[in-house]
Protein backbone atom coordinates (compact mmCIF):
# COMPACT_ATOMS: atom_id res chain seq x y z
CA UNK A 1 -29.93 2.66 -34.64
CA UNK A 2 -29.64 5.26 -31.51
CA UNK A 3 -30.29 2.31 -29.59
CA UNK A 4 -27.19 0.15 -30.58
CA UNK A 5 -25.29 3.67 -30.15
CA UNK A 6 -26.21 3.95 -26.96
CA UNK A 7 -24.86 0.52 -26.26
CA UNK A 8 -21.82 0.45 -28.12
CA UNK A 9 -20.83 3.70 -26.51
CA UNK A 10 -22.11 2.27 -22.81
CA UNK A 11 -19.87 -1.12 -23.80
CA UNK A 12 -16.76 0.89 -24.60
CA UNK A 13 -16.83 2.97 -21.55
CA UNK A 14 -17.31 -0.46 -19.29
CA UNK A 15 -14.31 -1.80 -20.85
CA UNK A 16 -12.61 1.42 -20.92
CA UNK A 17 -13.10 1.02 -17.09
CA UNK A 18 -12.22 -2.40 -16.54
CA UNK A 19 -8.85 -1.43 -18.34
CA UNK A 20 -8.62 1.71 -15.87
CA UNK A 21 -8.78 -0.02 -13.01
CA UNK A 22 -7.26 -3.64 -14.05
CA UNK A 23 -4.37 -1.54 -15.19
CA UNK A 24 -3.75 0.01 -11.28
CA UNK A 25 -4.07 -2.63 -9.88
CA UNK A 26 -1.57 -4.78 -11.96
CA UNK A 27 0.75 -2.20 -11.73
CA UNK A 28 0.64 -1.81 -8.34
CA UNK A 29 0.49 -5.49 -7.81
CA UNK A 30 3.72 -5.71 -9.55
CA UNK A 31 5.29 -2.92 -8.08
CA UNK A 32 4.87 -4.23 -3.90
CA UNK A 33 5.36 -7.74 -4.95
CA UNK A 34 8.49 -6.83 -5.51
CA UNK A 35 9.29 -4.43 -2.82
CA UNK A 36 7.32 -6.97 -0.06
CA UNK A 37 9.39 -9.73 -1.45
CA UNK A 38 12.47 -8.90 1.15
CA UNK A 39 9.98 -8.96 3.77
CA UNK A 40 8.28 -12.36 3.01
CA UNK A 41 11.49 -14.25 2.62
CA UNK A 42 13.48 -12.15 5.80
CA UNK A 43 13.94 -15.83 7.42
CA UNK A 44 15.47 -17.05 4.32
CA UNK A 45 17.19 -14.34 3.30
CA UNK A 46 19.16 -13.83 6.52
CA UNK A 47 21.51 -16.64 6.45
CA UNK A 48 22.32 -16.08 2.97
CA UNK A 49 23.37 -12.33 2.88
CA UNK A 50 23.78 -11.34 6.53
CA UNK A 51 25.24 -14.83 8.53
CA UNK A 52 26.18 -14.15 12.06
CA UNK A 53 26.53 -16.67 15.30
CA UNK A 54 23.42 -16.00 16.41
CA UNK A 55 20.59 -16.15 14.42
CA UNK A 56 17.87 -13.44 15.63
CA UNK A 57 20.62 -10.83 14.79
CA UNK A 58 20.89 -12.04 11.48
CA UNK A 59 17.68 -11.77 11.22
CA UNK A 60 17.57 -7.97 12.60
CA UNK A 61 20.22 -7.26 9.89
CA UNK A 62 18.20 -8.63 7.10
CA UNK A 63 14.41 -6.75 8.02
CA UNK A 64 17.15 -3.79 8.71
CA UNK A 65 18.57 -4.13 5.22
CA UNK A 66 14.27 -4.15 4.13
CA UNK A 67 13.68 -0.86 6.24
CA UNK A 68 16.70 0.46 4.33
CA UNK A 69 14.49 1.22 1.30
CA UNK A 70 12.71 4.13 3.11
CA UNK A 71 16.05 6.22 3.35
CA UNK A 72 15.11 6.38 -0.38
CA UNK A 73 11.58 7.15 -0.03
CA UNK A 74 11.21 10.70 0.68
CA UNK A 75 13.34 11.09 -2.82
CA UNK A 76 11.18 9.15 -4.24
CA UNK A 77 8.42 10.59 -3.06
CA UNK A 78 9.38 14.41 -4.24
CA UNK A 79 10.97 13.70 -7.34
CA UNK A 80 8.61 11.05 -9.22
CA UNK A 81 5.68 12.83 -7.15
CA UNK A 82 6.82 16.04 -9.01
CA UNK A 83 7.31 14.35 -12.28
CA UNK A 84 4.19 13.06 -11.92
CA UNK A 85 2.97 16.69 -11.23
CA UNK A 86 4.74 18.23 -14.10
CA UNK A 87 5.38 15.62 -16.97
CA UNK A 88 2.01 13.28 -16.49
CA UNK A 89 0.43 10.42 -13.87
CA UNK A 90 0.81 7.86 -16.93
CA UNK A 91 4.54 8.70 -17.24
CA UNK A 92 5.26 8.52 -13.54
CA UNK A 93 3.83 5.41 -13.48
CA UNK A 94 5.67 4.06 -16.24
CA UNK A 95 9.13 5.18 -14.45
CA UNK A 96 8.34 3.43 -11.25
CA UNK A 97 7.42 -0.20 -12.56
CA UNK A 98 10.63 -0.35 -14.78
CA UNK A 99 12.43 0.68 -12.26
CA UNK A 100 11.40 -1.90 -9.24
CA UNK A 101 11.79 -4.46 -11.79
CA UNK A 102 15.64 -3.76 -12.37
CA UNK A 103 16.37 -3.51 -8.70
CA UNK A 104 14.63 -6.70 -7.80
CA UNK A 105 15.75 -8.57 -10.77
CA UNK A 106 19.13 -7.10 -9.61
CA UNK A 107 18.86 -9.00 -6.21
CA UNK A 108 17.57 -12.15 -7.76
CA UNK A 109 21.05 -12.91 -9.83
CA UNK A 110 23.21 -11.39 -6.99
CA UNK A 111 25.76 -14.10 -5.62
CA UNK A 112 25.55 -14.66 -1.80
CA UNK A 113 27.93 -13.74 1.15
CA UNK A 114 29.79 -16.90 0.81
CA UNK A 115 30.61 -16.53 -2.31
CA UNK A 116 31.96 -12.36 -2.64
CA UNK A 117 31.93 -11.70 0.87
CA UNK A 118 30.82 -8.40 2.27
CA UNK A 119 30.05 -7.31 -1.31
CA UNK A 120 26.85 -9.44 -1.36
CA UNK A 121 25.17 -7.54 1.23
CA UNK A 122 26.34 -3.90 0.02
CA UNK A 123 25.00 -4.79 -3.41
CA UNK A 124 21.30 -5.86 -1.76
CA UNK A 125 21.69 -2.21 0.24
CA UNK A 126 21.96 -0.69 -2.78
CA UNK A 127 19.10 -2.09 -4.84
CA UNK A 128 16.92 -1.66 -1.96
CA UNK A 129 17.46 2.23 -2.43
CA UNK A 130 16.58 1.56 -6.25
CA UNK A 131 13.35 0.02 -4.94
CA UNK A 132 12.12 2.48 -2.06
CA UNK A 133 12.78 5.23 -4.74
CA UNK A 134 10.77 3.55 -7.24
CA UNK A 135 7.94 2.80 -4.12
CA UNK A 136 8.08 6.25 -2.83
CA UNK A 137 6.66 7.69 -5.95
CA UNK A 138 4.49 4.51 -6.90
CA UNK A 139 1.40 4.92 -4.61
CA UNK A 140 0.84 8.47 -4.91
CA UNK A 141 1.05 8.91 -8.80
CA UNK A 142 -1.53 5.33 -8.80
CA UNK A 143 -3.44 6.66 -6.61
CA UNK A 144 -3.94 10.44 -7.93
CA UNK A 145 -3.92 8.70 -11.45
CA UNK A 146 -6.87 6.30 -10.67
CA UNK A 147 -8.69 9.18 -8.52
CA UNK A 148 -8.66 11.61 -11.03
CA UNK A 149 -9.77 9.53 -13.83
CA UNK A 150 -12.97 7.77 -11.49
CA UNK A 151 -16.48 9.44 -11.56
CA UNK A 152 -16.96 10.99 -8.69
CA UNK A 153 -19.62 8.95 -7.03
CA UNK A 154 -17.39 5.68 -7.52
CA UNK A 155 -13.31 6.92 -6.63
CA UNK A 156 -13.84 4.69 -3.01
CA UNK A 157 -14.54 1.75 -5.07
CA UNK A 158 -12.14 2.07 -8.05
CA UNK A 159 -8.90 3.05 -5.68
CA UNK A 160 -10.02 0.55 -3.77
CA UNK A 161 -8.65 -1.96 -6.17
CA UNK A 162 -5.23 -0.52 -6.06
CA UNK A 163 -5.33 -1.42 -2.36
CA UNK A 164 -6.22 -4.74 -3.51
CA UNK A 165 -3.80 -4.67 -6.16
CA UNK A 166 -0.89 -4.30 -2.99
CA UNK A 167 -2.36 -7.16 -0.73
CA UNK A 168 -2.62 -9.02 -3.86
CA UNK A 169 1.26 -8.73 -4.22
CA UNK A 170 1.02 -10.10 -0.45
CA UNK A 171 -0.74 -13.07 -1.75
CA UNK A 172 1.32 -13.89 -4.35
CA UNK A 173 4.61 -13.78 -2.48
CA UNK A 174 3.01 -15.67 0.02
CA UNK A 175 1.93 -18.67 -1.97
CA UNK A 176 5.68 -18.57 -3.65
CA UNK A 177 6.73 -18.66 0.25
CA UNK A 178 4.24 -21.70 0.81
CA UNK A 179 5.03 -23.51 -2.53
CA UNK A 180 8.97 -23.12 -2.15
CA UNK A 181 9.26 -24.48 1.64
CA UNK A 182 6.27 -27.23 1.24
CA UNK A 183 8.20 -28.59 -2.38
CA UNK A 184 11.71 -27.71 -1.62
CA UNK A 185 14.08 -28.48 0.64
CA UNK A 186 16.13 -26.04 3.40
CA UNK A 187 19.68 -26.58 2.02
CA UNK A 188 17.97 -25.96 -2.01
CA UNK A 189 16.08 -22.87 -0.73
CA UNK A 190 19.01 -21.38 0.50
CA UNK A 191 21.17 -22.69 -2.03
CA UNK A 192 19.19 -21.29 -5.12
CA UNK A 193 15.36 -21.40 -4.72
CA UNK A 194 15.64 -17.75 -3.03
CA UNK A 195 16.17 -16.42 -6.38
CA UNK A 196 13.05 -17.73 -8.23
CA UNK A 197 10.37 -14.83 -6.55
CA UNK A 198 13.07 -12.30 -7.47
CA UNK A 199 13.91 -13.37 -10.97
CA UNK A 200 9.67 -13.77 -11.68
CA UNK A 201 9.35 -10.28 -11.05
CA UNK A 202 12.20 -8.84 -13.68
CA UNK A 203 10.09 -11.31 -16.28
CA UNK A 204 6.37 -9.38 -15.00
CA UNK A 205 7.87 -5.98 -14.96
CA UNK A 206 7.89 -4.96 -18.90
CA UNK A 207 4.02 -6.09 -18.47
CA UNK A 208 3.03 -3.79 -16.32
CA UNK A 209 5.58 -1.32 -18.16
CA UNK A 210 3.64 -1.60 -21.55
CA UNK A 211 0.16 -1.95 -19.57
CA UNK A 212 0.73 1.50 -18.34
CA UNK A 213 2.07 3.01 -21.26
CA UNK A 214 -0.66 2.44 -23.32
CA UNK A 215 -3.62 3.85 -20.47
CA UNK A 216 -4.90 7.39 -21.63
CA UNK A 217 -3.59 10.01 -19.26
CA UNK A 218 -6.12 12.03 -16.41
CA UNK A 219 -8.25 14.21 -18.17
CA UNK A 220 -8.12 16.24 -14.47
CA UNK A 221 -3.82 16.97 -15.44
CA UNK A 222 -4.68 17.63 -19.31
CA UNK A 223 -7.69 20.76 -17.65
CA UNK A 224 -6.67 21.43 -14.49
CA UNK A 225 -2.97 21.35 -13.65
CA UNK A 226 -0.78 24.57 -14.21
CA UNK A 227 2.50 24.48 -14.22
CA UNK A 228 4.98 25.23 -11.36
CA UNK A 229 8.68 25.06 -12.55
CA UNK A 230 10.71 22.76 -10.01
CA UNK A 231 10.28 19.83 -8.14
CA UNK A 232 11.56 22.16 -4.99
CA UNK A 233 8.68 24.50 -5.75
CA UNK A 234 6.09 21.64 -6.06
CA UNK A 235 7.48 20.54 -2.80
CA UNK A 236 7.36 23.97 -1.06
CA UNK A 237 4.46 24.31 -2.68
CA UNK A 238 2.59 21.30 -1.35
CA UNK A 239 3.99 22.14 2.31
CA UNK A 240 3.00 25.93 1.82
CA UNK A 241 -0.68 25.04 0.91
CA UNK A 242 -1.53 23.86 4.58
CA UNK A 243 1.40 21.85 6.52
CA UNK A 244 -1.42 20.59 8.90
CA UNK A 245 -3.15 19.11 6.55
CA UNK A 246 -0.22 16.82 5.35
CA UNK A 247 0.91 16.07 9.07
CA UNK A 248 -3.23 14.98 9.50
CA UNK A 249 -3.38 12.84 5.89
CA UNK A 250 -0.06 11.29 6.84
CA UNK A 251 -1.25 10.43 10.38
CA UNK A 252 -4.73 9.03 9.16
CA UNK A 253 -2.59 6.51 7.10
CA UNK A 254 -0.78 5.21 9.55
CA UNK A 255 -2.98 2.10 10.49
CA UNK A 256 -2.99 1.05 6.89
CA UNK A 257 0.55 0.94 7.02
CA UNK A 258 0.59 -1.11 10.25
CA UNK A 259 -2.21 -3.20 8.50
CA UNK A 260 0.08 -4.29 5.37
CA UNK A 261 3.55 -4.50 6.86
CA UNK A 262 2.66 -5.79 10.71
CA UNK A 263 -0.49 -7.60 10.04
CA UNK A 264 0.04 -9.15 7.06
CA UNK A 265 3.63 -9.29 5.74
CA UNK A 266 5.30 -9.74 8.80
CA UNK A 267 3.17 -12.37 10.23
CA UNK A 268 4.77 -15.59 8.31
CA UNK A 269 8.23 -14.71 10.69
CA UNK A 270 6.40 -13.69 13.71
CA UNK A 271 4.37 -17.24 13.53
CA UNK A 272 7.49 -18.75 12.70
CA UNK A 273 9.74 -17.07 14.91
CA UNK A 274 7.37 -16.72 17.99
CA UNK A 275 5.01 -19.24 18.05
CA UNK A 276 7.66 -22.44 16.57
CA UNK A 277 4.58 -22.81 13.35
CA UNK A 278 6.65 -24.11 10.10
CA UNK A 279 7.20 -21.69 7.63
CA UNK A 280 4.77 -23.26 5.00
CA UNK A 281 2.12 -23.23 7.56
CA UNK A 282 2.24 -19.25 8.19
CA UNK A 283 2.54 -18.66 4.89
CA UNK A 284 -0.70 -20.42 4.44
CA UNK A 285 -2.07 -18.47 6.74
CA UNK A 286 -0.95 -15.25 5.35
CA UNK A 287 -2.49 -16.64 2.19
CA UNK A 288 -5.88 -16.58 3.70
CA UNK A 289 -5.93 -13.07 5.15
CA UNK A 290 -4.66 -11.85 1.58
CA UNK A 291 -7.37 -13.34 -0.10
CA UNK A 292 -9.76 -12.24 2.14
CA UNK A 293 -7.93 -8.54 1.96
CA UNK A 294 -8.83 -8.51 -1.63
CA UNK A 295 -12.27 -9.94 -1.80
CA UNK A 296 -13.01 -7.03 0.77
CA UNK A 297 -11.50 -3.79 -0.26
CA UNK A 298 -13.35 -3.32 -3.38
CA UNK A 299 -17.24 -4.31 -1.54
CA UNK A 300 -16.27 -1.50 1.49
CA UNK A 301 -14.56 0.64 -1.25
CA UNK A 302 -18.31 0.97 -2.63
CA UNK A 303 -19.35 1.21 1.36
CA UNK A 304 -17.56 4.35 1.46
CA UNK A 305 -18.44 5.66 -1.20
CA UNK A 306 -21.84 5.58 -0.04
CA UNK A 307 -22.50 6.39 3.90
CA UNK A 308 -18.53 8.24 3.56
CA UNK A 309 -15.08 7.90 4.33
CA UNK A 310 -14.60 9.17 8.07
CA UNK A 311 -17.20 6.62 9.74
CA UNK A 312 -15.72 3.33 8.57
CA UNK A 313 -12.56 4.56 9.21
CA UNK A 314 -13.67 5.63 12.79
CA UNK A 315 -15.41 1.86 13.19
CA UNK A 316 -12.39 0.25 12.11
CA UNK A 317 -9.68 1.68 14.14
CA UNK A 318 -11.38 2.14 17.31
CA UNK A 319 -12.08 -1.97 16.51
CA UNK A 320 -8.37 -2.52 15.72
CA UNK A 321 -7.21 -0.45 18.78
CA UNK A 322 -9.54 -2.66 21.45
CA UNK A 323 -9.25 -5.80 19.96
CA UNK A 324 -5.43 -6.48 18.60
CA UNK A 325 -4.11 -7.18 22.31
CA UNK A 326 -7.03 -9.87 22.66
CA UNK A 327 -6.16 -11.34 19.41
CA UNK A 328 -2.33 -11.93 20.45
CA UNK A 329 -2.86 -13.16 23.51
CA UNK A 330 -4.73 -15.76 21.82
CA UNK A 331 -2.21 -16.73 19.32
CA UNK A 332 0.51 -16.99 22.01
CA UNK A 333 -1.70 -19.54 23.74
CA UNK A 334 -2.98 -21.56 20.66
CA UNK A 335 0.47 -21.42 19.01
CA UNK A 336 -1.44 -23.71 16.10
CA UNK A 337 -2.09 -22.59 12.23
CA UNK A 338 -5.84 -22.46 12.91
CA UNK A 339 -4.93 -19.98 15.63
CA UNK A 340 -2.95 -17.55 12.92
CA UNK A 341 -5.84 -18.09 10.31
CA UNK A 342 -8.34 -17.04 12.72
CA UNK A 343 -6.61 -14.17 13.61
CA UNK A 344 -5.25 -13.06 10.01
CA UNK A 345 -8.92 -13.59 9.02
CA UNK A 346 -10.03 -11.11 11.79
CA UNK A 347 -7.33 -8.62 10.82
CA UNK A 348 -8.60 -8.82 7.47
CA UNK A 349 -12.06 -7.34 8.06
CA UNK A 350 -10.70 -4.61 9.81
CA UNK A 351 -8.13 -3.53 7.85
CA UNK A 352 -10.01 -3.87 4.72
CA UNK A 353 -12.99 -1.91 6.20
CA UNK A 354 -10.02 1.22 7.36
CA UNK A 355 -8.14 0.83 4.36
CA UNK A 356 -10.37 0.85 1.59
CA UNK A 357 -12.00 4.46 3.17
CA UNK A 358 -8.54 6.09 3.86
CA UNK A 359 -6.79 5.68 0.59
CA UNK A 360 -9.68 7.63 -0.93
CA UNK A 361 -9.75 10.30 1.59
CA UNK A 362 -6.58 10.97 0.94
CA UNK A 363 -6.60 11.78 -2.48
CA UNK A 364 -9.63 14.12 -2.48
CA UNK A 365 -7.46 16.82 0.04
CA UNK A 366 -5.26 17.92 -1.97
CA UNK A 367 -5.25 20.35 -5.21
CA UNK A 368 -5.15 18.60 -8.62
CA UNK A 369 -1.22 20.82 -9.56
CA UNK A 370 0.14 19.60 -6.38
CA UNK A 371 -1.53 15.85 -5.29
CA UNK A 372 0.65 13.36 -6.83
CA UNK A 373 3.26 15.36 -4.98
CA UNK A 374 1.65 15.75 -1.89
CA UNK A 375 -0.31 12.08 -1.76
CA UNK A 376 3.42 10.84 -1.83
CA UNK A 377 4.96 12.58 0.45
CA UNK A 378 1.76 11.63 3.49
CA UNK A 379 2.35 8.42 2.29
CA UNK A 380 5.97 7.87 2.79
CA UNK A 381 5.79 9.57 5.67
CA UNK A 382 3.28 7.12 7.13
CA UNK A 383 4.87 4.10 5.52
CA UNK A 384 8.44 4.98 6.09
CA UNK A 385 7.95 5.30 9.96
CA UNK A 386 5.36 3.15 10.43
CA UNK A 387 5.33 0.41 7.66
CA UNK A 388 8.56 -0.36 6.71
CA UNK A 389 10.30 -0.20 9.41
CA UNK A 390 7.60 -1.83 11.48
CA UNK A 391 9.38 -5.36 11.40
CA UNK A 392 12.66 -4.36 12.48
CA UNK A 393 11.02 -2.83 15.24
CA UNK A 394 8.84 -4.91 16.32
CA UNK A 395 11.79 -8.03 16.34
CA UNK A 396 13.78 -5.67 18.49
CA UNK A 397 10.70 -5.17 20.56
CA UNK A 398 9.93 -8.82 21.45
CA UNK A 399 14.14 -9.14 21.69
CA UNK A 400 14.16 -6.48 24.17
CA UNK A 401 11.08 -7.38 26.33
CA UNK A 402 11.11 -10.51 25.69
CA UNK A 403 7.13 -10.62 25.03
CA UNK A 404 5.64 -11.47 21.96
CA UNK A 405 2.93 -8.96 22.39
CA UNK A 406 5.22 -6.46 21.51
CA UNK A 407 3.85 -6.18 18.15
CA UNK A 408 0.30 -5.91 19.41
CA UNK A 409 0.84 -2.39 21.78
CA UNK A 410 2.50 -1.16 18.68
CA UNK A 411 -0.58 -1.91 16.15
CA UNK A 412 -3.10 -0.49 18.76
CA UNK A 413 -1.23 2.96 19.61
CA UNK A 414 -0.98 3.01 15.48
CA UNK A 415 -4.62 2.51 15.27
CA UNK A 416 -5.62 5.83 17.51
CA UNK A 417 -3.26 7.62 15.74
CA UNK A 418 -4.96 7.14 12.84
CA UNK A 419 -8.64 7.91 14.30
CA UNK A 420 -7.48 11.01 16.12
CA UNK A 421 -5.79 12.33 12.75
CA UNK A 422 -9.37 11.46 10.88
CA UNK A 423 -11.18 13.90 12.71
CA UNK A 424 -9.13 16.46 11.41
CA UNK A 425 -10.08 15.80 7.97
CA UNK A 426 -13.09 16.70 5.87
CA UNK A 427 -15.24 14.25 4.45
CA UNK A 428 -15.57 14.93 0.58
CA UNK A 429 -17.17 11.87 -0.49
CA UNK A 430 -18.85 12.29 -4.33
CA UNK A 431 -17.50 15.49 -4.67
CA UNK A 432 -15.93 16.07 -8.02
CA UNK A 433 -11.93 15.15 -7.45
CA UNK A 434 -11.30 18.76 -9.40
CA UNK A 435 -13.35 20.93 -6.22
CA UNK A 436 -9.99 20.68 -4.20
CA UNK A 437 -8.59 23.07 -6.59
CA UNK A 438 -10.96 25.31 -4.91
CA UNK A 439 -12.33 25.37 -1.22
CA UNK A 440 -15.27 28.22 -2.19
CA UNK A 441 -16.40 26.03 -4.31
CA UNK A 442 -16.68 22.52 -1.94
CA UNK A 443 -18.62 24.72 0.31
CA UNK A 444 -20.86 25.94 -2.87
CA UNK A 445 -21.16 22.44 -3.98
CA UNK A 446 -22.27 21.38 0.01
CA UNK A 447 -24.80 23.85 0.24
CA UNK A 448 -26.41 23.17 -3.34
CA UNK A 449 -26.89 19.32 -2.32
CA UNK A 450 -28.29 20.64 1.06
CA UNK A 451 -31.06 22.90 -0.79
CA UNK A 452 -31.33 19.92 -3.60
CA UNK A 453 -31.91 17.29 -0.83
CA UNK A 454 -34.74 19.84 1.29
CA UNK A 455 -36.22 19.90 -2.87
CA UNK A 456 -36.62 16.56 -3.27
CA UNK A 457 -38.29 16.06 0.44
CA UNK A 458 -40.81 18.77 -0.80
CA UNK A 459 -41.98 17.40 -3.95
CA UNK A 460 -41.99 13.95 -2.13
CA UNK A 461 -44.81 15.37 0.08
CA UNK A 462 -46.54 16.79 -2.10
């Protein structure tokens, strides 16, 4: 009888796990599918809601009207970071699906410039700032939710998946790309098959809305958390703590930002733009590098959670930083779909191999009343100036210089950013996720596995 216990109690915590981490990674899938979708489609997009003589500037207009989101970020970021910090992770997270959904279900039935004029492309402005304020609370309150309910010697492996779960919404708009401009025609895209992507993620949003609702909240917020009245004084609170340490988290980001919106999203356009590949073909490729993205993250999420976070992080960047001028140079002279694949492939390894280390890092700096707060604010700091509005500047790059390794000096100055920010962080991998409420006690907790360790090499001689 204690037997089948044992197991029915081992069986429900599995599942209770699978449900845990299937749940953040929906969500989160959800949530960037729709925020990415502007990127993906910025070709097809342009003509429809920003039409100009000349084409690359309605192009510049559309990935500006994308980068537009961040001006809502940093609101985003403090108030549903706060929320988060105050009201519950499970709430937060609630908030932020429901509203990405509306926005980008918003765009999806909006009529186009030729039809209302300059209304059209007010109306996208304006549910872009819905979106980037629903995105700059999303990835801190997933990942401080998904941190704080992990054991301690796993949180690498199960945030991993919500880095998985944000490629994944790559993936997917990437095979819509593929599927709409290999089955449908130019004039029918433009026309109305634009509006399919944004219309399928109003219909998936109450599923990740109910999903979330019905996941138990952190057990870290219910203990640990004490209350501090104010988003303002969660805010000053989180800048108060150590400014440093924000400015270092931020900057140790910033190649997974680079990774996901240079590397990966913006790719289709710059193959199609830059190197004269068909649409369908570089959204193909992109298709590739996602899947491989996703097979990855969660196999060096359990990497890091073994030999640390700091050392693949150091191996991948230094990698990315030496070998991302190489790889251009390469796809300027193949100009062929093999050529993209190759190099999206490449990419892949090394961006799964930073990211999958850094998003855990991140979450274990930062005290438990404070680090939805404080993860979102690094974050949109990183992603706002170096993610999102990473394609308008790279397409002015290449318009200005006229090279089409523009993009490639940008990633690799990203990249040693992000290393030389690294080693200003502490490595606090298997540490409980609570021992950031309380430095003394990470140094306790260091020095007890040092004496534990010498121990064990003792009774092993003996």
């Amino acid at each position: 009888m204690m037997a089948i216990d044992d197991d029915n109690t081992a069986l429900r915590t599995r599942r209770m796990r699978v449900r845990l981490i299937a749940a953040g990674t929906i969500g989160n899938l959800l949530e960037f599918y729709d925020f990415t979708l502007f990127a993906i489609f910025a070709v097809t997009l342009s003509p429809v809601f920003f039409p100009t003589h000349d084409a690359t500037v309605s192009l510049l207009l559309t990935v500006g009207v994308f980068a537009v989101g961040a001006v809502a970020r940093p609101l985003g970021a403090i108030v549903i970071g706060s929320y988060a910090d105050r009201v519950g992770r499970r709430a937060a997270l609630s908030l932020t699906v429901g509203l990405m959904a509306a926005a980008t279900g918003f765009i999806g039935i909006l009529p186009a410039y030729a039809t209302i004029g300059w209304v059209a492309p007010l109306l996208v402005v304006l549910a872009r700032l819905v979106q980037g304020f629903a995105a700059g609370g999303e990835l801190g309150s997933s990942v401080t939710f998904l941190a704080e309910h992990a054991p301690a010697r796993h949180r690498a492996f199960y945030i991993s998946w919500i880095n998985a779960g944000s490629i994944a919404a790559g993936l997917l708009s990437a095979l819509i790309g593929w599927l709409m401009t290999k089955f449908l025609a130019d004039t029918q895209i433009a026309a109305w098959g634009w509006r399919i992507p944004f219309l399928l993620g109003t219909i998936l949003g109450p599923v990740g809305m109910y999903i979330r609702a019905h996941l138990p909240e952190t057990p870290t917020f219910r203990k640990v958390v004490e209350p501090v009245s104010g988003k303002a004084s969660r805010l000053r609170t989180a800048f108060a703590s150590d400014w440093r340490l924000l400015l270092a988290v931020a900057g140790s980001i910033v190649p997974t930002s680079v990774f996901a919106y240079v590397l990966l999203n913006y790719m289709p356009t710059f193959a199609s733009r830059q190197l004269g590949i068909p649409l369908h073909d570089a959204y193909r490729a992109s298709f590739v590098g996602c899947a491989v993205v996703i097979g990855l993250m969660p196999v060096f999420g359990a990497l890091a959670d073994r030999i640390g976070r700091k050392l693949p992080m150091y191996i991948a960047g230094t990698l990315l930083a030496v070998s991302i001028v190489p790889l251009y140079l390469y796809l300027s002279t193949a100009r062929s779909v093999a050529a993209v694949t190759i190099v999206q492939i490449v990419l892949a390894v090394i961006g799964s191999l930073y990211a999958s280390a850094s998003t855990a890092l991140s979450s274990e700096m930062f005290p438990s009343r404070i680090r939805s707060t404080a993860i979102s604010v690094v974050y949109t700091g990183s992603i706002v100036l170096f993610g999102t509005f990473a394609p308008f500047t790279v397409t002015w790059l290449i318009w200005v210089t006229g090279s089409s390794l523009a993009p490639a000096f940008y990633v690799a100055g990203s990249a040693l950013i992000g290393v030389l920010c690294t080693t200003r962080l502490k490595d606090r991998t298997g540490m409980p996720i609570e021992f950031a409420d309380d430095p003394d006690a990470v140094s306790g907790l260091a020095h007890h596995r040092i004496e534990t360790s010498a121990n064990r090499r003792v009774a092993a001689s003996k």
